[in-house]
PDB file of N, CA and C in Angstrom:
ATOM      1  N   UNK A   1     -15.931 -10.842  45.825  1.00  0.00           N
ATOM      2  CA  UNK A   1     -16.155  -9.406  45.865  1.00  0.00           C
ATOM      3  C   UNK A   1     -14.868  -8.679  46.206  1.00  0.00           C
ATOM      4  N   UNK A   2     -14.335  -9.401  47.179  1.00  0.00           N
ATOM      5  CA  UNK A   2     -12.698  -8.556  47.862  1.00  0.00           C
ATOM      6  C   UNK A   2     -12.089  -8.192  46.311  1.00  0.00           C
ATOM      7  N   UNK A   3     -11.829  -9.776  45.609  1.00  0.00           N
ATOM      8  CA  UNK A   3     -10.835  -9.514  44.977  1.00  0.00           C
ATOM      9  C   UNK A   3     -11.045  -8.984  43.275  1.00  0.00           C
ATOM     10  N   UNK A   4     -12.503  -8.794  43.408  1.00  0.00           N
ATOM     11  CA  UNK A   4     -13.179  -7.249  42.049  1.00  0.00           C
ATOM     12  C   UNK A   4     -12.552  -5.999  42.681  1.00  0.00           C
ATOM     13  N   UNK A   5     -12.579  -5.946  44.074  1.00  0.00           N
ATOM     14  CA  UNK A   5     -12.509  -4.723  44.241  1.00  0.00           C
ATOM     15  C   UNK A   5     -11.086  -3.990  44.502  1.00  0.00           C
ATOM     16  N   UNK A   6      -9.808  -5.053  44.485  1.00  0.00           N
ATOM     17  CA  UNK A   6      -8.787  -5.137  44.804  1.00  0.00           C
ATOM     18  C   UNK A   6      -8.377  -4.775  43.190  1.00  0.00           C
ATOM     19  N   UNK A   7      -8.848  -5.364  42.129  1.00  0.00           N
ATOM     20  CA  UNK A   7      -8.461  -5.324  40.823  1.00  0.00           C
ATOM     21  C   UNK A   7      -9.061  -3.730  40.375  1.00  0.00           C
ATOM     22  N   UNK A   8     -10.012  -3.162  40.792  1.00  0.00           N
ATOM     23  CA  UNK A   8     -11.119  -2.207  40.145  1.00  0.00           C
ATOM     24  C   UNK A   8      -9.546  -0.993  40.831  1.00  0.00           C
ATOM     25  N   UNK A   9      -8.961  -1.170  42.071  1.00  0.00           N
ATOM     26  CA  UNK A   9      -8.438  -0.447  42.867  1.00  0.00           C
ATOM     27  C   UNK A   9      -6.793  -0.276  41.798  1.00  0.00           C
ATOM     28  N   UNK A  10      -6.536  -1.432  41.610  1.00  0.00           N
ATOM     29  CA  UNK A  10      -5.384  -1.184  40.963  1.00  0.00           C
ATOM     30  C   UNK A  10      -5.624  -0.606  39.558  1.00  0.00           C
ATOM     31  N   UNK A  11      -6.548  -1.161  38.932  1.00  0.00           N
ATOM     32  CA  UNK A  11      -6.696  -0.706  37.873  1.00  0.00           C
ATOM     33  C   UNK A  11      -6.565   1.071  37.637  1.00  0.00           C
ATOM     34  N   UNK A  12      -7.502   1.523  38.582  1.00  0.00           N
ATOM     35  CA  UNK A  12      -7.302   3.160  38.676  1.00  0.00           C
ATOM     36  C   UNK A  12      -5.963   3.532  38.656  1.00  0.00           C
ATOM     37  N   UNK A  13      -5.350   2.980  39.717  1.00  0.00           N
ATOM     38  CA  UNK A  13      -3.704   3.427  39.985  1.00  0.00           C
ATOM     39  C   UNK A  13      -2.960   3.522  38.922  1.00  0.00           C
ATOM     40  N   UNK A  14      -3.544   2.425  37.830  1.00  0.00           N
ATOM     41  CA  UNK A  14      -2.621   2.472  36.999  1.00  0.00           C
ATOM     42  C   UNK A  14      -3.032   3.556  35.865  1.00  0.00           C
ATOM     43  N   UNK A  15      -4.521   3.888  35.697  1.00  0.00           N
ATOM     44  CA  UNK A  15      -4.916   4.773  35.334  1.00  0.00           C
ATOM     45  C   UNK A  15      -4.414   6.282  35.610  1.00  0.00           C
ATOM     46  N   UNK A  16      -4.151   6.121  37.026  1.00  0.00           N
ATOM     47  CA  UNK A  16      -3.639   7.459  37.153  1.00  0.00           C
ATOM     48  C   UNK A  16      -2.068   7.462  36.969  1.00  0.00           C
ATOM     49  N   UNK A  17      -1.816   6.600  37.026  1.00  0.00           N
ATOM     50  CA  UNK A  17       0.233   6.497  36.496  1.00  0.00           C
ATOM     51  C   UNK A  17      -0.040   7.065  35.230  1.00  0.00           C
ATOM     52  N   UNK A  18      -0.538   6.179  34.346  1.00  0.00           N
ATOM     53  CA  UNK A  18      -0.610   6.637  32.804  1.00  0.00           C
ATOM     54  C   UNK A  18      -1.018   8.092  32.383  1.00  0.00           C
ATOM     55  N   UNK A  19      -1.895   8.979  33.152  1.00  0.00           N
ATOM     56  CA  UNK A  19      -2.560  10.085  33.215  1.00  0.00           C
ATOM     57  C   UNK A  19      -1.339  11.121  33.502  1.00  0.00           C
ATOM     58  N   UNK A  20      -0.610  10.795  34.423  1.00  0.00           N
ATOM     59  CA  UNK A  20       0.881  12.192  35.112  1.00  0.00           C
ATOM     60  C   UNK A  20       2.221  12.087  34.367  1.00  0.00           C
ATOM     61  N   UNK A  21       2.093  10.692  33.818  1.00  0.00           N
ATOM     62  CA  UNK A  21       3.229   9.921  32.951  1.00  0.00           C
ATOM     63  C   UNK A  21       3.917  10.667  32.340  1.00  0.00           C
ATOM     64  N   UNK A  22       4.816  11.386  31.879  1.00  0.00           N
ATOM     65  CA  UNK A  22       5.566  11.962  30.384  1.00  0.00           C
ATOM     66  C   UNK A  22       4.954  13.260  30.276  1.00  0.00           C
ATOM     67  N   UNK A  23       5.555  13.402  28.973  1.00  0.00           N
ATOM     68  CA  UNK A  23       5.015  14.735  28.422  1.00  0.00           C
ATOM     69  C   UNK A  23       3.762  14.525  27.665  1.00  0.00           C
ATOM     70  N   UNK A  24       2.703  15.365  27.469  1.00  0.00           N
ATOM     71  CA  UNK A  24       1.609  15.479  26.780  1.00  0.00           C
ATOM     72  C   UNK A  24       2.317  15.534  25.103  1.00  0.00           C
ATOM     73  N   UNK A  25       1.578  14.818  24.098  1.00  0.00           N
ATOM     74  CA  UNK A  25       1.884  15.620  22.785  1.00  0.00           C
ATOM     75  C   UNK A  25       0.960  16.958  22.150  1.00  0.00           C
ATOM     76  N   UNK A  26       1.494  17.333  21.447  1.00  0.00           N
ATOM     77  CA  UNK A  26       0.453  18.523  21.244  1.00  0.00           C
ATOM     78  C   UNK A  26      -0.417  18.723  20.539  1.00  0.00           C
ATOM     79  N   UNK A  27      -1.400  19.417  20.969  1.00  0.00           N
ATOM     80  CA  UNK A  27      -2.753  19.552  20.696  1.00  0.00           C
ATOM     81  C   UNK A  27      -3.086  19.530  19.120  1.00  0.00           C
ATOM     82  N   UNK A  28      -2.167  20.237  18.638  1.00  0.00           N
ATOM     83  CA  UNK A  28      -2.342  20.057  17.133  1.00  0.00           C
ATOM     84  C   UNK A  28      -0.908  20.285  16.630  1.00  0.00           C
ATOM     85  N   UNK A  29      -0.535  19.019  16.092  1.00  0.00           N
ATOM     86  CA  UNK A  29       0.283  18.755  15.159  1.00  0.00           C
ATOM     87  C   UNK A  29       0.939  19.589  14.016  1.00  0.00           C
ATOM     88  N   UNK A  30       1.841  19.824  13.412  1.00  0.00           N
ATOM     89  CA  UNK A  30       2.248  20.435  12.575  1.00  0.00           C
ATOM     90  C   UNK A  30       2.378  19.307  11.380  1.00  0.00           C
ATOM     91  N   UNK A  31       1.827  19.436  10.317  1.00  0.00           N
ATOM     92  CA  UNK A  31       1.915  18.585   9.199  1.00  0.00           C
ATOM     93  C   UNK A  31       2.651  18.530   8.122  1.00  0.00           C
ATOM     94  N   UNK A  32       3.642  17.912   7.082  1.00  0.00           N
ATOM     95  CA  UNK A  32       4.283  18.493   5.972  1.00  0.00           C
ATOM     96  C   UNK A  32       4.530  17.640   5.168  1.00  0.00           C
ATOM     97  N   UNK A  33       4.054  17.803   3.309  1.00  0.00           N
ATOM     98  CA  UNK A  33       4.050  16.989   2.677  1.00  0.00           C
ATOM     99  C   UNK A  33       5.900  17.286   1.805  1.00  0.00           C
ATOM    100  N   UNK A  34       6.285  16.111   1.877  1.00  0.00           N
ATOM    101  CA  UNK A  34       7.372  16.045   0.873  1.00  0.00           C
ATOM    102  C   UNK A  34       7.652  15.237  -0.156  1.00  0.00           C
ATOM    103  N   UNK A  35       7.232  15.507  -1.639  1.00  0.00           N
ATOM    104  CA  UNK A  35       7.604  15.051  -2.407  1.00  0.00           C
ATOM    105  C   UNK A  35       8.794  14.293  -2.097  1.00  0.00           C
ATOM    106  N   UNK A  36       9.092  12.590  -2.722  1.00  0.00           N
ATOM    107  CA  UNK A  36      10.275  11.876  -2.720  1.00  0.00           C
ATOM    108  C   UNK A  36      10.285  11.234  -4.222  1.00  0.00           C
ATOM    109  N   UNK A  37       9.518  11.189  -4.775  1.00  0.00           N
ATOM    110  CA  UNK A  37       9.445  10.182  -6.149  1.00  0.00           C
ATOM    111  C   UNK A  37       7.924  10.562  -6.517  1.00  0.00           C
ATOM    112  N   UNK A  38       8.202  10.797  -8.099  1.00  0.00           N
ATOM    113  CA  UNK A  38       6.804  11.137  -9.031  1.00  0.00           C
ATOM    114  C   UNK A  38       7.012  10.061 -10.251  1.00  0.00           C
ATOM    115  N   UNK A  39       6.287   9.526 -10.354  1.00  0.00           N
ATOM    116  CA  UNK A  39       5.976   8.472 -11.733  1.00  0.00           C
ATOM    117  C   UNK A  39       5.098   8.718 -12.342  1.00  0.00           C
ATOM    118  N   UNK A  40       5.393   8.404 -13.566  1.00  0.00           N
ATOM    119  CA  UNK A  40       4.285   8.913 -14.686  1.00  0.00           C
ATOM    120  C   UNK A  40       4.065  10.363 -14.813  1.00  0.00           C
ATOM    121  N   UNK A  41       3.278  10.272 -16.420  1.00  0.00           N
ATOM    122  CA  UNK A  41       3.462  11.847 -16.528  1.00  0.00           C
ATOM    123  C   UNK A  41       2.175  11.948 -17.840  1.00  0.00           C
ATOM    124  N   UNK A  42       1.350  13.246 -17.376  1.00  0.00           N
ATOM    125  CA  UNK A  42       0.449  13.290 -18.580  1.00  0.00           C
ATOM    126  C   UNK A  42       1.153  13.301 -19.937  1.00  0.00           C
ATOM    127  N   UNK A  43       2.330  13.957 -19.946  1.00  0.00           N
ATOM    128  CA  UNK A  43       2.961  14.558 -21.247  1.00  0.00           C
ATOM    129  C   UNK A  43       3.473  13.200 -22.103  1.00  0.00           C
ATOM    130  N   UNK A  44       3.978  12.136 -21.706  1.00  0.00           N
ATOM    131  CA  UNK A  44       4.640  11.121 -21.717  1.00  0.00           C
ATOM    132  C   UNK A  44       3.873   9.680 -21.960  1.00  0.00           C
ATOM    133  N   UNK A  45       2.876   9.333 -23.031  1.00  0.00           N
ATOM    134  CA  UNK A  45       2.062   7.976 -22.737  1.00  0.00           C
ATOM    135  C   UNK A  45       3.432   7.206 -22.798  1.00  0.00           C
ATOM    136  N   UNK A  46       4.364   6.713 -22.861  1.00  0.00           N
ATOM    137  CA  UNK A  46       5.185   5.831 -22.239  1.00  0.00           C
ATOM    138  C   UNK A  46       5.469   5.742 -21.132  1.00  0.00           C
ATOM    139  N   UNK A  47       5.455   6.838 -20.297  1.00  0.00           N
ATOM    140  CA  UNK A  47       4.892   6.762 -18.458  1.00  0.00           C
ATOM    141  C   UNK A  47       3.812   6.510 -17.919  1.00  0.00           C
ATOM    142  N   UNK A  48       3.154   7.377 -18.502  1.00  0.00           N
ATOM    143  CA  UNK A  48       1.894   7.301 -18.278  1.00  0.00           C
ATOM    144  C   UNK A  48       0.904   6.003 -17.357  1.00  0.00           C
ATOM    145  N   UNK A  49       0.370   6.028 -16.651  1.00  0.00           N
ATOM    146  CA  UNK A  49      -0.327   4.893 -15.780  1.00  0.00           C
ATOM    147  C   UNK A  49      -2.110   5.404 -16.158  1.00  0.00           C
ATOM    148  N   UNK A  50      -3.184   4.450 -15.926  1.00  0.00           N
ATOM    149  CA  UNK A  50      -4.523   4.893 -15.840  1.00  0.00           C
ATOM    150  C   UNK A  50      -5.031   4.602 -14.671  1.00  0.00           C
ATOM    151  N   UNK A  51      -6.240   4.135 -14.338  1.00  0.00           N
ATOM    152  CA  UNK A  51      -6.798   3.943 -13.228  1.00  0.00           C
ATOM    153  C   UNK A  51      -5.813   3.085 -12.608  1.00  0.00           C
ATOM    154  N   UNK A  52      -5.675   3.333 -11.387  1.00  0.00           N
ATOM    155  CA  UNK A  52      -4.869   2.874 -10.496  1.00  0.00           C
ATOM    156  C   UNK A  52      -5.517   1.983  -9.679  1.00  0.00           C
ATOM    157  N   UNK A  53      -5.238   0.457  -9.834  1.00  0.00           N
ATOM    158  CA  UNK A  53      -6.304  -0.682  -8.606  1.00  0.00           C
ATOM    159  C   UNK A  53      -5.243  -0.885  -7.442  1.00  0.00           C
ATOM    160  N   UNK A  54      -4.154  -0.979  -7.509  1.00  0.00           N
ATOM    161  CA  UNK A  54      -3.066  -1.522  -6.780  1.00  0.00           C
ATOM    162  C   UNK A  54      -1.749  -0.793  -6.630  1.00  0.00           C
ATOM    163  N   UNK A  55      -0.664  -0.786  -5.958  1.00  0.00           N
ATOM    164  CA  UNK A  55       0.411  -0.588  -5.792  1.00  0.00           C
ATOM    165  C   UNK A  55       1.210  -1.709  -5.207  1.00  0.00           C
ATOM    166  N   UNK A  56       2.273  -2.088  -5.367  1.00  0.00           N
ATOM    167  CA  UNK A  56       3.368  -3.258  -4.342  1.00  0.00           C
ATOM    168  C   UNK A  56       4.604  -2.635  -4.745  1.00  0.00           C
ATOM    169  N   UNK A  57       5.401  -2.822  -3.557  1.00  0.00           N
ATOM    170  CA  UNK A  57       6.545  -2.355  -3.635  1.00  0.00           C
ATOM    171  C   UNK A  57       7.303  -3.580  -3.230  1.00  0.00           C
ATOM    172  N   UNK A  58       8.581  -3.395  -3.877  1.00  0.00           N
ATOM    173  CA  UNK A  58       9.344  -5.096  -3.433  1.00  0.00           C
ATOM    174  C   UNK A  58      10.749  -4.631  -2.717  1.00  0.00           C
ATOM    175  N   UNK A  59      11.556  -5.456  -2.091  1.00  0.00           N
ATOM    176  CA  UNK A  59      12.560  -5.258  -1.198  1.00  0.00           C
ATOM    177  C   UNK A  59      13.416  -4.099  -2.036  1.00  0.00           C
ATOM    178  N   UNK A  60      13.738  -4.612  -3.362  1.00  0.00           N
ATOM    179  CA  UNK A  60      14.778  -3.533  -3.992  1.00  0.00           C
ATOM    180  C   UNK A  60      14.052  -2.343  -4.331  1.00  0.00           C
ATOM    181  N   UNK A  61      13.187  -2.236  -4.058  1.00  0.00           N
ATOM    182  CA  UNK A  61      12.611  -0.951  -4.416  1.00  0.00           C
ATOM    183  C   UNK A  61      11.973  -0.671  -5.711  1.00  0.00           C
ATOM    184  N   UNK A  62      11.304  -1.725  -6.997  1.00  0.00           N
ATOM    185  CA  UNK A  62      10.489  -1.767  -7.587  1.00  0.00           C
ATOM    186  C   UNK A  62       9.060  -1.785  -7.370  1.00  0.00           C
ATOM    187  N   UNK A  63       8.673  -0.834  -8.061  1.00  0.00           N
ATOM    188  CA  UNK A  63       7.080  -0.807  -8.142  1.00  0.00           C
ATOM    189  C   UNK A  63       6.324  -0.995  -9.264  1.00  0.00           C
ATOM    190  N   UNK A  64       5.488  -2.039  -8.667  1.00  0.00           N
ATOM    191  CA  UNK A  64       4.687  -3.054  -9.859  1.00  0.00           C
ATOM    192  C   UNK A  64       3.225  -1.899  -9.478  1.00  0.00           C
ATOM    193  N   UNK A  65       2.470  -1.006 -10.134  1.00  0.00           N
ATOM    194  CA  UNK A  65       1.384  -0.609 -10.586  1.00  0.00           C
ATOM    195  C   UNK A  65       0.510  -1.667 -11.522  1.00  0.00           C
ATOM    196  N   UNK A  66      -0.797  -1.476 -10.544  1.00  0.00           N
ATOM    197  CA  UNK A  66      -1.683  -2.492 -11.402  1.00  0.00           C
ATOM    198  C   UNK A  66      -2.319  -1.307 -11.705  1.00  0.00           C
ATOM    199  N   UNK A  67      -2.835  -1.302 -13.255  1.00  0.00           N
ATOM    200  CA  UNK A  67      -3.481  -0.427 -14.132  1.00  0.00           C
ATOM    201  C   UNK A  67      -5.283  -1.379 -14.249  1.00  0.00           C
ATOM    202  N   UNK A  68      -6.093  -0.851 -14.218  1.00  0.00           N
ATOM    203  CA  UNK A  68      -7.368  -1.602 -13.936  1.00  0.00           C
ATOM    204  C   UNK A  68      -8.034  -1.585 -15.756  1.00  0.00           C
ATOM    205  N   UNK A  69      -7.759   0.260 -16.214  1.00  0.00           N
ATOM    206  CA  UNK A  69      -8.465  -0.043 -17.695  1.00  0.00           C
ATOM    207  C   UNK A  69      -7.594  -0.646 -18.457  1.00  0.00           C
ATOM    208  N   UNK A  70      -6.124  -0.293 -18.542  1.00  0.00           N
ATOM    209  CA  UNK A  70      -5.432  -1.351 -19.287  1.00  0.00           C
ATOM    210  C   UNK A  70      -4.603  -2.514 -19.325  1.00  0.00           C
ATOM    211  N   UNK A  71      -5.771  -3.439 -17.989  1.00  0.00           N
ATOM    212  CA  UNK A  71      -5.548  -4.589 -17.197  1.00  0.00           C
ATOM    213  C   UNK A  71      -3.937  -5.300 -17.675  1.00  0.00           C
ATOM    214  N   UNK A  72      -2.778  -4.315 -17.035  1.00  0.00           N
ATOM    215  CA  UNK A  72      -1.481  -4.483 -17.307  1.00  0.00           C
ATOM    216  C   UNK A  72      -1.100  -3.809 -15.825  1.00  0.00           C
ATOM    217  N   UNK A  73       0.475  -4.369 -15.546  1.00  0.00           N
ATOM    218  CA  UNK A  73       0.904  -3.966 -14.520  1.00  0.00           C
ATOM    219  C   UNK A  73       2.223  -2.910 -15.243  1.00  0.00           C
ATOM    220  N   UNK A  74       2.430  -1.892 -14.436  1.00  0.00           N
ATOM    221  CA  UNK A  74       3.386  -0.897 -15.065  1.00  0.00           C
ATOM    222  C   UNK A  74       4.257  -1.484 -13.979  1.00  0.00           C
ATOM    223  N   UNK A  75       5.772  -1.701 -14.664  1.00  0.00           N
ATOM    224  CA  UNK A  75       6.307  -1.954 -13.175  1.00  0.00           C
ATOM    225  C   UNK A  75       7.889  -0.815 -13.760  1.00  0.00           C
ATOM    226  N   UNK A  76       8.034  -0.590 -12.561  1.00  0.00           N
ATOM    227  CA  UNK A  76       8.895   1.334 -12.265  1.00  0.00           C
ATOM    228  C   UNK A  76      10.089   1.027 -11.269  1.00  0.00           C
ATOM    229  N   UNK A  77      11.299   0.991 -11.753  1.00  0.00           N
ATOM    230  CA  UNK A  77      12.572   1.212 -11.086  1.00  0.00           C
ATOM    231  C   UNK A  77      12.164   1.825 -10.076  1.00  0.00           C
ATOM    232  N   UNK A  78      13.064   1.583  -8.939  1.00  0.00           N
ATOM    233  CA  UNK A  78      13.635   2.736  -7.520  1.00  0.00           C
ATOM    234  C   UNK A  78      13.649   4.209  -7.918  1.00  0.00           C
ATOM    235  N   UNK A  79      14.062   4.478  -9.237  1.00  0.00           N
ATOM    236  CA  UNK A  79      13.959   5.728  -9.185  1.00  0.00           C
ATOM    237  C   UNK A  79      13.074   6.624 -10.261  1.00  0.00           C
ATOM    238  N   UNK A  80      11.509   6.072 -10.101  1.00  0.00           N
ATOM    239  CA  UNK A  80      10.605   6.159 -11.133  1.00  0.00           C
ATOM    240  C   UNK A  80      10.726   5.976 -12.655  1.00  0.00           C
ATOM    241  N   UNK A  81      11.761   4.936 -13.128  1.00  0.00           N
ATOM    242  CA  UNK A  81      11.288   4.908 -14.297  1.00  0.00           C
ATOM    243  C   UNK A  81      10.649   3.686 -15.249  1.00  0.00           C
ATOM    244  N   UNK A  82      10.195   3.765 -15.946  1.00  0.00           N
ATOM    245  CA  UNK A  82       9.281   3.106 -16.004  1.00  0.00           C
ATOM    246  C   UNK A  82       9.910   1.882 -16.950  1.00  0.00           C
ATOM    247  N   UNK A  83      10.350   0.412 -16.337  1.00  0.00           N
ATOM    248  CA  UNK A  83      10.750  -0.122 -17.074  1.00  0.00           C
ATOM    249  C   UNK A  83      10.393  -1.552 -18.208  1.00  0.00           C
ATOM    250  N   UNK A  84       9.103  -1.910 -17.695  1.00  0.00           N
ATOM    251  CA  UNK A  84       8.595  -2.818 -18.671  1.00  0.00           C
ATOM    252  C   UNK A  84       6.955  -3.195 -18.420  1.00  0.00           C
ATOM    253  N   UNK A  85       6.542  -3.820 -18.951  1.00  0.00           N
ATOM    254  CA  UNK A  85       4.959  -4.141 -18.326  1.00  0.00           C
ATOM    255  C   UNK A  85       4.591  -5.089 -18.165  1.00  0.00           C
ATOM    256  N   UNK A  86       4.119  -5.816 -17.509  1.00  0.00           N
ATOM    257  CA  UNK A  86       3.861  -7.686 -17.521  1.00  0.00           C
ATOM    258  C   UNK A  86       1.940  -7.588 -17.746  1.00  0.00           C
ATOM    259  N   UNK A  87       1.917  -8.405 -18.866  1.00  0.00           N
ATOM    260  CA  UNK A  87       0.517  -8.554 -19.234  1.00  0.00           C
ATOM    261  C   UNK A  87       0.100  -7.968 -19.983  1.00  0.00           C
ATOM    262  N   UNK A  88      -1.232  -8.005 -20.586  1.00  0.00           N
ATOM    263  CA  UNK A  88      -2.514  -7.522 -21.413  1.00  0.00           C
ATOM    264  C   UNK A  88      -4.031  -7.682 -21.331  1.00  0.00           C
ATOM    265  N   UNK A  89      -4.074  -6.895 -21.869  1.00  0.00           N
ATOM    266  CA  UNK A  89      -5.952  -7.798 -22.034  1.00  0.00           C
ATOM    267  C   UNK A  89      -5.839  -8.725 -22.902  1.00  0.00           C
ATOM    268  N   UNK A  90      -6.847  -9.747 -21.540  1.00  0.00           N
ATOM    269  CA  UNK A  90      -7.012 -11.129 -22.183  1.00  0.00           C
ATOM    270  C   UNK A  90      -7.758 -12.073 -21.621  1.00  0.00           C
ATOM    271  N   UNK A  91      -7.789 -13.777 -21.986  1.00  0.00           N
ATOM    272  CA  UNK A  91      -8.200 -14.477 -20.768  1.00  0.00           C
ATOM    273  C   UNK A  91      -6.946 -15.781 -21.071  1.00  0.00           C
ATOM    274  N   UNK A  92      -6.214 -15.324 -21.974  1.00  0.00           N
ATOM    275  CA  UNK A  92      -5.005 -16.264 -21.740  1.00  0.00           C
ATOM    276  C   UNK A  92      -3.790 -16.198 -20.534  1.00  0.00           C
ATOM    277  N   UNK A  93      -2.607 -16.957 -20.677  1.00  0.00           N
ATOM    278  CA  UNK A  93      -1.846 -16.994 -19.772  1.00  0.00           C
ATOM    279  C   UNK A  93      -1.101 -15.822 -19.743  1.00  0.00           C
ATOM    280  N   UNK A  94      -0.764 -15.209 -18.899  1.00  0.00           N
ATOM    281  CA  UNK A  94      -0.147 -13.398 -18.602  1.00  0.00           C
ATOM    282  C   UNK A  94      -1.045 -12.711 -18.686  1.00  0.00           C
ATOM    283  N   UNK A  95      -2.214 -13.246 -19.014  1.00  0.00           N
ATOM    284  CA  UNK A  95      -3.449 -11.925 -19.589  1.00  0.00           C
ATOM    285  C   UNK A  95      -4.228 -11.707 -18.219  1.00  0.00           C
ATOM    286  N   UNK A  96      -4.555 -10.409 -18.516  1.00  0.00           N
ATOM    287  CA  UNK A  96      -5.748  -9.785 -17.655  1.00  0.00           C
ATOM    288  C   UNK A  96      -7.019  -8.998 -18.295  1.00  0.00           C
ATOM    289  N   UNK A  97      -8.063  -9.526 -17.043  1.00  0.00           N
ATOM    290  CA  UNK A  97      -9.308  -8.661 -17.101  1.00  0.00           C
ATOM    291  C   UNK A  97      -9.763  -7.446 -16.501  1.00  0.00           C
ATOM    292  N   UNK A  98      -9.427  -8.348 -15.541  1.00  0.00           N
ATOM    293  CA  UNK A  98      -9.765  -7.131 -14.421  1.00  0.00           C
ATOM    294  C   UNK A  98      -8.564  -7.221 -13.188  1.00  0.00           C
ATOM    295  N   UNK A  99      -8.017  -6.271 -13.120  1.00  0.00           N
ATOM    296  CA  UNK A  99      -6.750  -6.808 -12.110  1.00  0.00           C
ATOM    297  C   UNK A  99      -7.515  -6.326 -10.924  1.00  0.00           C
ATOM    298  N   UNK A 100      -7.528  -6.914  -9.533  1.00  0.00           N
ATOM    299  CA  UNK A 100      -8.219  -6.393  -8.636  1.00  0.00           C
ATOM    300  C   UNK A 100      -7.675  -5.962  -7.290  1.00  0.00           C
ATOM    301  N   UNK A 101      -6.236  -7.084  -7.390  1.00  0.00           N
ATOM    302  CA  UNK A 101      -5.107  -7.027  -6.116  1.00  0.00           C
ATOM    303  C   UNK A 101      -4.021  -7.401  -6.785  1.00  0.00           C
ATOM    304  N   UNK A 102      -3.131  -7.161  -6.192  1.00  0.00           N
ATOM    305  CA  UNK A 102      -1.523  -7.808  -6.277  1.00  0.00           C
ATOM    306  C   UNK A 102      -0.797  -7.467  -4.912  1.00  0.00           C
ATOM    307  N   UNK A 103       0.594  -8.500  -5.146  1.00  0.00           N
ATOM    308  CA  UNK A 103       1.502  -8.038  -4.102  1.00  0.00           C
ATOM    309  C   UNK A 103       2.397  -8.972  -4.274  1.00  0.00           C
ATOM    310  N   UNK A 104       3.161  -9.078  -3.157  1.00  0.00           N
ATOM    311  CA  UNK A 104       4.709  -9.519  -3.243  1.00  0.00           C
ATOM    312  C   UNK A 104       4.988 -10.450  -2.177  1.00  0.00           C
ATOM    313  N   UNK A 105       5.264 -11.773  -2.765  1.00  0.00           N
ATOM    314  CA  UNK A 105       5.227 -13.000  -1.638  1.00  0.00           C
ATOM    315  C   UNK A 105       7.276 -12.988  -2.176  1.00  0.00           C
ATOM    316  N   UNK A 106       7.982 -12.847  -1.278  1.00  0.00           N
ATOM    317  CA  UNK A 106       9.571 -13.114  -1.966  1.00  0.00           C
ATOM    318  C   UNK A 106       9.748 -12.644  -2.785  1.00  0.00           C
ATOM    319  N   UNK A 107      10.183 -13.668  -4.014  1.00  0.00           N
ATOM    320  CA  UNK A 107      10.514 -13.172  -5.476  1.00  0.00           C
ATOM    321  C   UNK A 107       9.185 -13.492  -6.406  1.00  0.00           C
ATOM    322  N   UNK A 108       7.882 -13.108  -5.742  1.00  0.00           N
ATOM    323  CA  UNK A 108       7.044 -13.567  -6.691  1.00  0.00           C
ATOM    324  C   UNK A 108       6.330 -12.662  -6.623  1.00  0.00           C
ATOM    325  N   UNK A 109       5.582 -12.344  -7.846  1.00  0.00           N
ATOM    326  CA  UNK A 109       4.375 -11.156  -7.911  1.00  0.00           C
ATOM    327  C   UNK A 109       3.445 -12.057  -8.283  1.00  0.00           C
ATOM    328  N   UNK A 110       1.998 -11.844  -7.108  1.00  0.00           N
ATOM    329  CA  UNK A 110       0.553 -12.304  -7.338  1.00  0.00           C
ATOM    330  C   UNK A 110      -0.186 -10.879  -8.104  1.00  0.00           C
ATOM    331  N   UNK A 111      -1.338 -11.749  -9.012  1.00  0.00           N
ATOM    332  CA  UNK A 111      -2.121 -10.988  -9.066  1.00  0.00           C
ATOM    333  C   UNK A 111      -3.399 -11.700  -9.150  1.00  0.00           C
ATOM    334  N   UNK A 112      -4.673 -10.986  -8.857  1.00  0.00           N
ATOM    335  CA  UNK A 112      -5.813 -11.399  -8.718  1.00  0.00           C
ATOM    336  C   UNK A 112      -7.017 -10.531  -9.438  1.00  0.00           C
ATOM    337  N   UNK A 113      -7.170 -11.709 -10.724  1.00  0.00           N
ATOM    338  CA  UNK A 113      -8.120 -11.117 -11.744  1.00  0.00           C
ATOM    339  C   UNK A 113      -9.344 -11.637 -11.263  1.00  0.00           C
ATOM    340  N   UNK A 114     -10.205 -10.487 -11.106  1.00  0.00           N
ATOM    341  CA  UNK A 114     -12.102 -11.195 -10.709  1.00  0.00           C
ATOM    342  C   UNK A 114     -13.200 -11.739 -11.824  1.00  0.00           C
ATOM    343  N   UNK A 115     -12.371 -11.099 -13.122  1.00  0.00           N
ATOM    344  CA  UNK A 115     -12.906 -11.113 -14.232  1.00  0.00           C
ATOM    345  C   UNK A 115     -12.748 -12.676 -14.886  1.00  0.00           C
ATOM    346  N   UNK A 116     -11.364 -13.235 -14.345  1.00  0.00           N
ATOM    347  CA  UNK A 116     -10.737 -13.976 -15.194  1.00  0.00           C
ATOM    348  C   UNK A 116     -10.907 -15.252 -13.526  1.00  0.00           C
ATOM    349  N   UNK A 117     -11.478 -14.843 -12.784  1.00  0.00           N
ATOM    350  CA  UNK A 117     -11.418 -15.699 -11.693  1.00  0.00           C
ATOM    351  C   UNK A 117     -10.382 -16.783 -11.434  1.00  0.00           C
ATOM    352  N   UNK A 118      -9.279 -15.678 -11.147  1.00  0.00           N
ATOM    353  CA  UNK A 118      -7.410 -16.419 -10.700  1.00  0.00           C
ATOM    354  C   UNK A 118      -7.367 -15.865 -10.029  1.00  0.00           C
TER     355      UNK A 118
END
């Protein structure tokens, strides 16, 4: 019992350290969106992306977009442009059904078709 009540005792203390501690932050935040990079573009079907299942970004700054209706990955330079596509619809090798995940192990891009159960 002593030593619940020895712990229950400090515990507060420290409760109240944490409570007088620093400065408060404030009550409400100021928020602000800044555009840094736009990819794709309605005007442009060579940019262009569709349903969006995924995003990965890799150390150099490529982005592999997994496209879900046209089970292809768009993959986009550092500085949005759009430079080649890996895959198709399919159930052969590179092919996709349904892309459902991806990402970035090193130098390798996974992807995970549910359709094609890989």
């Amino acid at each position: 019992m002593r030593s619940n009540l020895g712990i229950l005792i400090l515990g507060l203390v420290g409760l109240m350290a944490c409570e007088t501690a620093g400065p408060r932050p404030e009550a409400n935040p100021t928020w602000s969106l800044v555009e840094e990079l736009r990819i794709g573009s309605f005007d442009d079907p060579g940019t262009a992306v569709s349903d969006i299942e995924a995003v990965a970004v890799d150390a150099a700054g490529t982005m592999y977009v997994a496209q879900r209706l046209d089970a292809e990955i768009a993959v986009f330079d550092g500085s949005g442009q759009r430079t080649h596509t890996i895959g198709k619809k399919g159930e052969g090798p590179g092919e996709f059904q349904r892309i459902w995940a991806l990402g970035i192990r090193g130098d390798t891009v996974w992807v995970s078709d549910s359709r094609n159960h890989r």
